[in-house]
N, C-alpha and C. Protein backbone atom coordinates (compact mmCIF):
# COMPACT_ATOMS: atom_id res chain seq x y z
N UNK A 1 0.85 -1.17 0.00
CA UNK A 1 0.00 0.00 0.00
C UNK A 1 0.90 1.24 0.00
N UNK A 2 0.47 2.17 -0.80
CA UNK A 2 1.37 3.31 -0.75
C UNK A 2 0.85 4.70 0.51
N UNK A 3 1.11 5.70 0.45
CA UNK A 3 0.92 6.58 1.81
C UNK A 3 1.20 8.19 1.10
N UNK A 4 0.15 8.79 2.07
CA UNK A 4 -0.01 10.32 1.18
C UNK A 4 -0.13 10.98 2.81
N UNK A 5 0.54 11.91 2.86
CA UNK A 5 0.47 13.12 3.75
C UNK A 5 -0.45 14.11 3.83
N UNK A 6 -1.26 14.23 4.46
CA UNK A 6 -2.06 15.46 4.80
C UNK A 6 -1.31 16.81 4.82
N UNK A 7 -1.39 17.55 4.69
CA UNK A 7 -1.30 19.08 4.76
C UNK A 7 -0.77 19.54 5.84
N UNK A 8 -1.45 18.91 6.82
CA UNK A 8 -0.94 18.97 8.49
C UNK A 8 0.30 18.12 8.97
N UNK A 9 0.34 17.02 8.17
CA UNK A 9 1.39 16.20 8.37
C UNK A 9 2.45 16.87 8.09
N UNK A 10 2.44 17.13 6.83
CA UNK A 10 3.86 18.15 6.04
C UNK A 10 3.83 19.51 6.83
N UNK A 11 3.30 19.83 7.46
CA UNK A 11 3.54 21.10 8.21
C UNK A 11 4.29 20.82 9.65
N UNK A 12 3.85 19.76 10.21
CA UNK A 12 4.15 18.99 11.01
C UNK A 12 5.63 18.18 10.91
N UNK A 13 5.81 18.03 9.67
CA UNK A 13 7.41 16.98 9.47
C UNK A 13 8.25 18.41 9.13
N UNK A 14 7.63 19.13 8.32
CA UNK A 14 8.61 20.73 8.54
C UNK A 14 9.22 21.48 9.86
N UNK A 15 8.18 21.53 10.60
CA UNK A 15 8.45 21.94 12.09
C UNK A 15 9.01 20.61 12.82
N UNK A 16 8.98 19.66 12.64
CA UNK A 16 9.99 18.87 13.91
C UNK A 16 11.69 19.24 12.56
N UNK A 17 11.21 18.96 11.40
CA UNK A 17 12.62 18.86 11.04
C UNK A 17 13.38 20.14 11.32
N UNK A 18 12.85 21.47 11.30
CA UNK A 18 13.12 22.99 11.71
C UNK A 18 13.84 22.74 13.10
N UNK A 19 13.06 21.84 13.95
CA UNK A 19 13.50 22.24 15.56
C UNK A 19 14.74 21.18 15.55
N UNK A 20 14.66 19.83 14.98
CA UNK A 20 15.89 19.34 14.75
C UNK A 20 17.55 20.10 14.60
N UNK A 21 16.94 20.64 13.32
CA UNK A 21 17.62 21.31 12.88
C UNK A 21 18.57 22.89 13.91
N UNK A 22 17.34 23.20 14.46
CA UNK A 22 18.05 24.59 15.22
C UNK A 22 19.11 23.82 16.68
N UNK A 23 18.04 22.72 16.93
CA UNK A 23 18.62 22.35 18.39
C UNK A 23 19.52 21.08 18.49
N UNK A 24 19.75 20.24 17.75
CA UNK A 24 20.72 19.08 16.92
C UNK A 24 21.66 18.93 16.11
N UNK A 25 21.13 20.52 15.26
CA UNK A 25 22.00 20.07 14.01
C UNK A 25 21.31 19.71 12.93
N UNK A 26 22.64 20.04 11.72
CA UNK A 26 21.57 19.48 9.91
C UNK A 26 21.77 17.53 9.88
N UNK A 27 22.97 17.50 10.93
CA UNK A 27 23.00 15.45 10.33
C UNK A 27 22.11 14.99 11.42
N UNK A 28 21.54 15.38 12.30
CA UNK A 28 20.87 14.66 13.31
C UNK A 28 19.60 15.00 12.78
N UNK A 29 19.25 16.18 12.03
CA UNK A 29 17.30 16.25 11.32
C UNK A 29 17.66 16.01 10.60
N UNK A 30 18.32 15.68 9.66
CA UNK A 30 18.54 14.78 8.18
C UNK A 30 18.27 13.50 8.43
N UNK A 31 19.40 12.67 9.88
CA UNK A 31 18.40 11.35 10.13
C UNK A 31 16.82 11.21 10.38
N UNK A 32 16.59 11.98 11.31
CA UNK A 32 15.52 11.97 12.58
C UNK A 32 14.51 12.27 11.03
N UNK A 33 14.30 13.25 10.15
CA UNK A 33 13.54 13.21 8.88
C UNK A 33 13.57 11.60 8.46
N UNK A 34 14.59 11.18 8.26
CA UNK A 34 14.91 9.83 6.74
C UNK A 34 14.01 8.80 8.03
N UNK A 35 14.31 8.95 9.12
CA UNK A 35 13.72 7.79 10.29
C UNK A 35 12.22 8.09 9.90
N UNK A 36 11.59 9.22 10.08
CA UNK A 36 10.06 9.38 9.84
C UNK A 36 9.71 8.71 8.58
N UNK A 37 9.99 9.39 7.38
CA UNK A 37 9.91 8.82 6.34
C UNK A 37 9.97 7.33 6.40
N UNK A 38 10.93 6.37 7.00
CA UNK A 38 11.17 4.54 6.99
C UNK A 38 9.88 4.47 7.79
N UNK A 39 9.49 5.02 8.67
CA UNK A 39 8.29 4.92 9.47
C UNK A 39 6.83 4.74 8.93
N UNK A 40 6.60 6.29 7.87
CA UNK A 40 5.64 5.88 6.81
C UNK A 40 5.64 4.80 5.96
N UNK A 41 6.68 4.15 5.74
CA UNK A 41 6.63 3.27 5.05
C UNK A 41 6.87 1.55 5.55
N UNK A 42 6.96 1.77 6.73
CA UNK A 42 6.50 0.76 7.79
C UNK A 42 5.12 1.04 7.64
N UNK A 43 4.58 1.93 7.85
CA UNK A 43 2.99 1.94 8.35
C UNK A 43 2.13 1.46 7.14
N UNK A 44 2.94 1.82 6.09
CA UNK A 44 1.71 1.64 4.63
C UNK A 44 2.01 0.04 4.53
N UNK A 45 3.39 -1.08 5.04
CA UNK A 45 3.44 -2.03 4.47
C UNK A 45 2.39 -2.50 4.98
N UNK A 46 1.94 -2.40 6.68
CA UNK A 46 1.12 -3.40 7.31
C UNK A 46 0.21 -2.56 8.32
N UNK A 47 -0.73 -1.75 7.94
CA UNK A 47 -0.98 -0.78 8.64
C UNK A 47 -2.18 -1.50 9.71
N UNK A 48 -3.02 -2.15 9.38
CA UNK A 48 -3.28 -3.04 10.44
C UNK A 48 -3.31 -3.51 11.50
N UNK A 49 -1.63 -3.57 11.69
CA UNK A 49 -1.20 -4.41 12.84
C UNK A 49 -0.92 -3.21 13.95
N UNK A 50 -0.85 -1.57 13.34
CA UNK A 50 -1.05 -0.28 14.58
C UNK A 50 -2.89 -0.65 15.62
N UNK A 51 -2.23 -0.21 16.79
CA UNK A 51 -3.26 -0.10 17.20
C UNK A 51 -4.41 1.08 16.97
N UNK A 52 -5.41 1.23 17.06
CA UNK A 52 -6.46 1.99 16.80
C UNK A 52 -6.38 3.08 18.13
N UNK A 53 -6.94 3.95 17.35
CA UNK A 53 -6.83 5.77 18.00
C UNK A 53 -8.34 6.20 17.77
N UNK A 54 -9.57 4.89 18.41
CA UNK A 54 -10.78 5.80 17.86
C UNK A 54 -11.51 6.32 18.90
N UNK A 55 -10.52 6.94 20.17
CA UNK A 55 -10.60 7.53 20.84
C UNK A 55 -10.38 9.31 20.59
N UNK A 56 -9.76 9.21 19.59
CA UNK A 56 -9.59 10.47 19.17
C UNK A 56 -10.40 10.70 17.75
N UNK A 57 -10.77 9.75 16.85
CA UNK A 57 -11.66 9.69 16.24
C UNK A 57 -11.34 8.56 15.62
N UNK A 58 -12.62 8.04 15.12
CA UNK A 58 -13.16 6.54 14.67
C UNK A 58 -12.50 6.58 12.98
N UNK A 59 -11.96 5.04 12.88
CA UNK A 59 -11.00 5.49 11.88
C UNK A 59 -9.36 5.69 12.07
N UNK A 60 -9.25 6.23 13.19
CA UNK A 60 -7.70 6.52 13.32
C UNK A 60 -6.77 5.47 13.48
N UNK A 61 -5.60 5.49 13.05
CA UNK A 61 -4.57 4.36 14.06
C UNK A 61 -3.39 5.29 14.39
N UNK A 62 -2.25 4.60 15.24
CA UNK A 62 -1.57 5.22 15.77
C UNK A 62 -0.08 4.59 15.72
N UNK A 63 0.99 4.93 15.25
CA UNK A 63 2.36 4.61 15.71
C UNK A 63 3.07 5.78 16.26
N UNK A 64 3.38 5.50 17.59
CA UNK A 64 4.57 5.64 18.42
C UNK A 64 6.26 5.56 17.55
N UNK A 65 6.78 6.58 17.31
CA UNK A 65 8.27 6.41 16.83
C UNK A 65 8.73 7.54 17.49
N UNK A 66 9.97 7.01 18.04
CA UNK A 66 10.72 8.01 18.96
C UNK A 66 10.06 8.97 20.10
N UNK A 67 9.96 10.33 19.70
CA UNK A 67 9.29 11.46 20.67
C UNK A 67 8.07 11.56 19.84
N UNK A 68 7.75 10.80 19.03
CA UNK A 68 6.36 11.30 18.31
C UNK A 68 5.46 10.25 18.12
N UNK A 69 4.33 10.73 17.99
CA UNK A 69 2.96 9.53 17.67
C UNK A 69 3.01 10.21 16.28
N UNK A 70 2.71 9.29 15.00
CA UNK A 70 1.99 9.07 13.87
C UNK A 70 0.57 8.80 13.92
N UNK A 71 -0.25 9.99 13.87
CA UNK A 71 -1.67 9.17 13.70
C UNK A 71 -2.26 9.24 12.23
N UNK A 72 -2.93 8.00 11.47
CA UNK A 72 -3.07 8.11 10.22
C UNK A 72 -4.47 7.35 10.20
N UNK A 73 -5.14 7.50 8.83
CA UNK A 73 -6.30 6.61 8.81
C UNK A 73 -6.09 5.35 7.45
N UNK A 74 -6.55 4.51 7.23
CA UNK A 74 -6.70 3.65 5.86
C UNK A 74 -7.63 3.58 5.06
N UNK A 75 -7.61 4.70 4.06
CA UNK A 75 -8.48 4.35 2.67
C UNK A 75 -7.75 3.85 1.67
N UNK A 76 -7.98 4.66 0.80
CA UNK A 76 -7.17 3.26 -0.42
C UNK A 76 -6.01 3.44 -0.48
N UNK A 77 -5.42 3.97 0.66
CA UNK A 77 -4.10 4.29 0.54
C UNK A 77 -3.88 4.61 2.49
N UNK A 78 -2.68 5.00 2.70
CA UNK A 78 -2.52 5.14 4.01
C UNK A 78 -2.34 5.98 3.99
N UNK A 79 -3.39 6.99 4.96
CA UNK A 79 -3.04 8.66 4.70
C UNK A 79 -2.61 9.38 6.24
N UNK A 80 -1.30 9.73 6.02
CA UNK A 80 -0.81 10.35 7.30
C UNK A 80 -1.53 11.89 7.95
N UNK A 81 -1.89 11.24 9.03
CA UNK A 81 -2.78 13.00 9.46
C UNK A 81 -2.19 13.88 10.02
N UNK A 82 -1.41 13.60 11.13
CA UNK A 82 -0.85 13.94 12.17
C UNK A 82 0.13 13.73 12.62
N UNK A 83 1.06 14.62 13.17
CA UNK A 83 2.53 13.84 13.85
C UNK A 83 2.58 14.82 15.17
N UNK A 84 2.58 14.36 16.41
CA UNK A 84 2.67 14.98 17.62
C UNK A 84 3.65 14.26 18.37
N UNK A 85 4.35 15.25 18.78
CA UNK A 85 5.49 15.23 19.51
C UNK A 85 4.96 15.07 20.98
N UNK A 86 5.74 14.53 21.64
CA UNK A 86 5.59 13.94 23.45
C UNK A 86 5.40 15.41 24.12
N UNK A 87 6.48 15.98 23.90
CA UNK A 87 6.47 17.26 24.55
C UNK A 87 4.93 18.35 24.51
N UNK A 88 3.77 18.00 23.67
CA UNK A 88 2.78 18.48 23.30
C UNK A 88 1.59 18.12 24.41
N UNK A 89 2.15 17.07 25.11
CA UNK A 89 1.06 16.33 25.92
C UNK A 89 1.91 16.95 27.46
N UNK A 90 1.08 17.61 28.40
CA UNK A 90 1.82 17.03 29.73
C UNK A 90 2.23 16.36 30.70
């Protein structure tokens, strides 16, 4: 299955890669980016096997990678919604 980004997602992978970037460094958000990206594409091989987020709405699933949750839904494709960072929750 292939995987498409929401609007929010890409605004979302801009700003963690930005804060990477100011507070890490360009080779540590160059990984921490290429890691998200292997992630989406973990999620589209077997998206399934994430647990469900239809606590936040019906439809959702959820992967956990690193400091961030991936939340995405499955239509004919795996569409990434959201990416929230740990630090967002208290």
């Amino acid at each position: 299955m292939t995987f498409s980004l929401t609007r929010q997602a890409e605004e979302d992978l801009i700003r963690i890669y930005l804060y990477g970037l100011d507070n890490f460094g360009e080779l540590q958000a160059e990984k921490y980016f290429a890691s998200l990206e292997n992630a989406f594409e973990r999620i589209a091989k077997n998206p399934e096997m994430y647990p469900s987020a239809k606590e936040i709405r019906p439809g959702y699933r959820f992967c956990v990678h690193s400091s961030h949750t991936i939340y995405f839904s499955i239509e004919d494709q795996v569409k990434i919604i959201k990416i929230i960072g740990k630090q967002r929750f208290p």
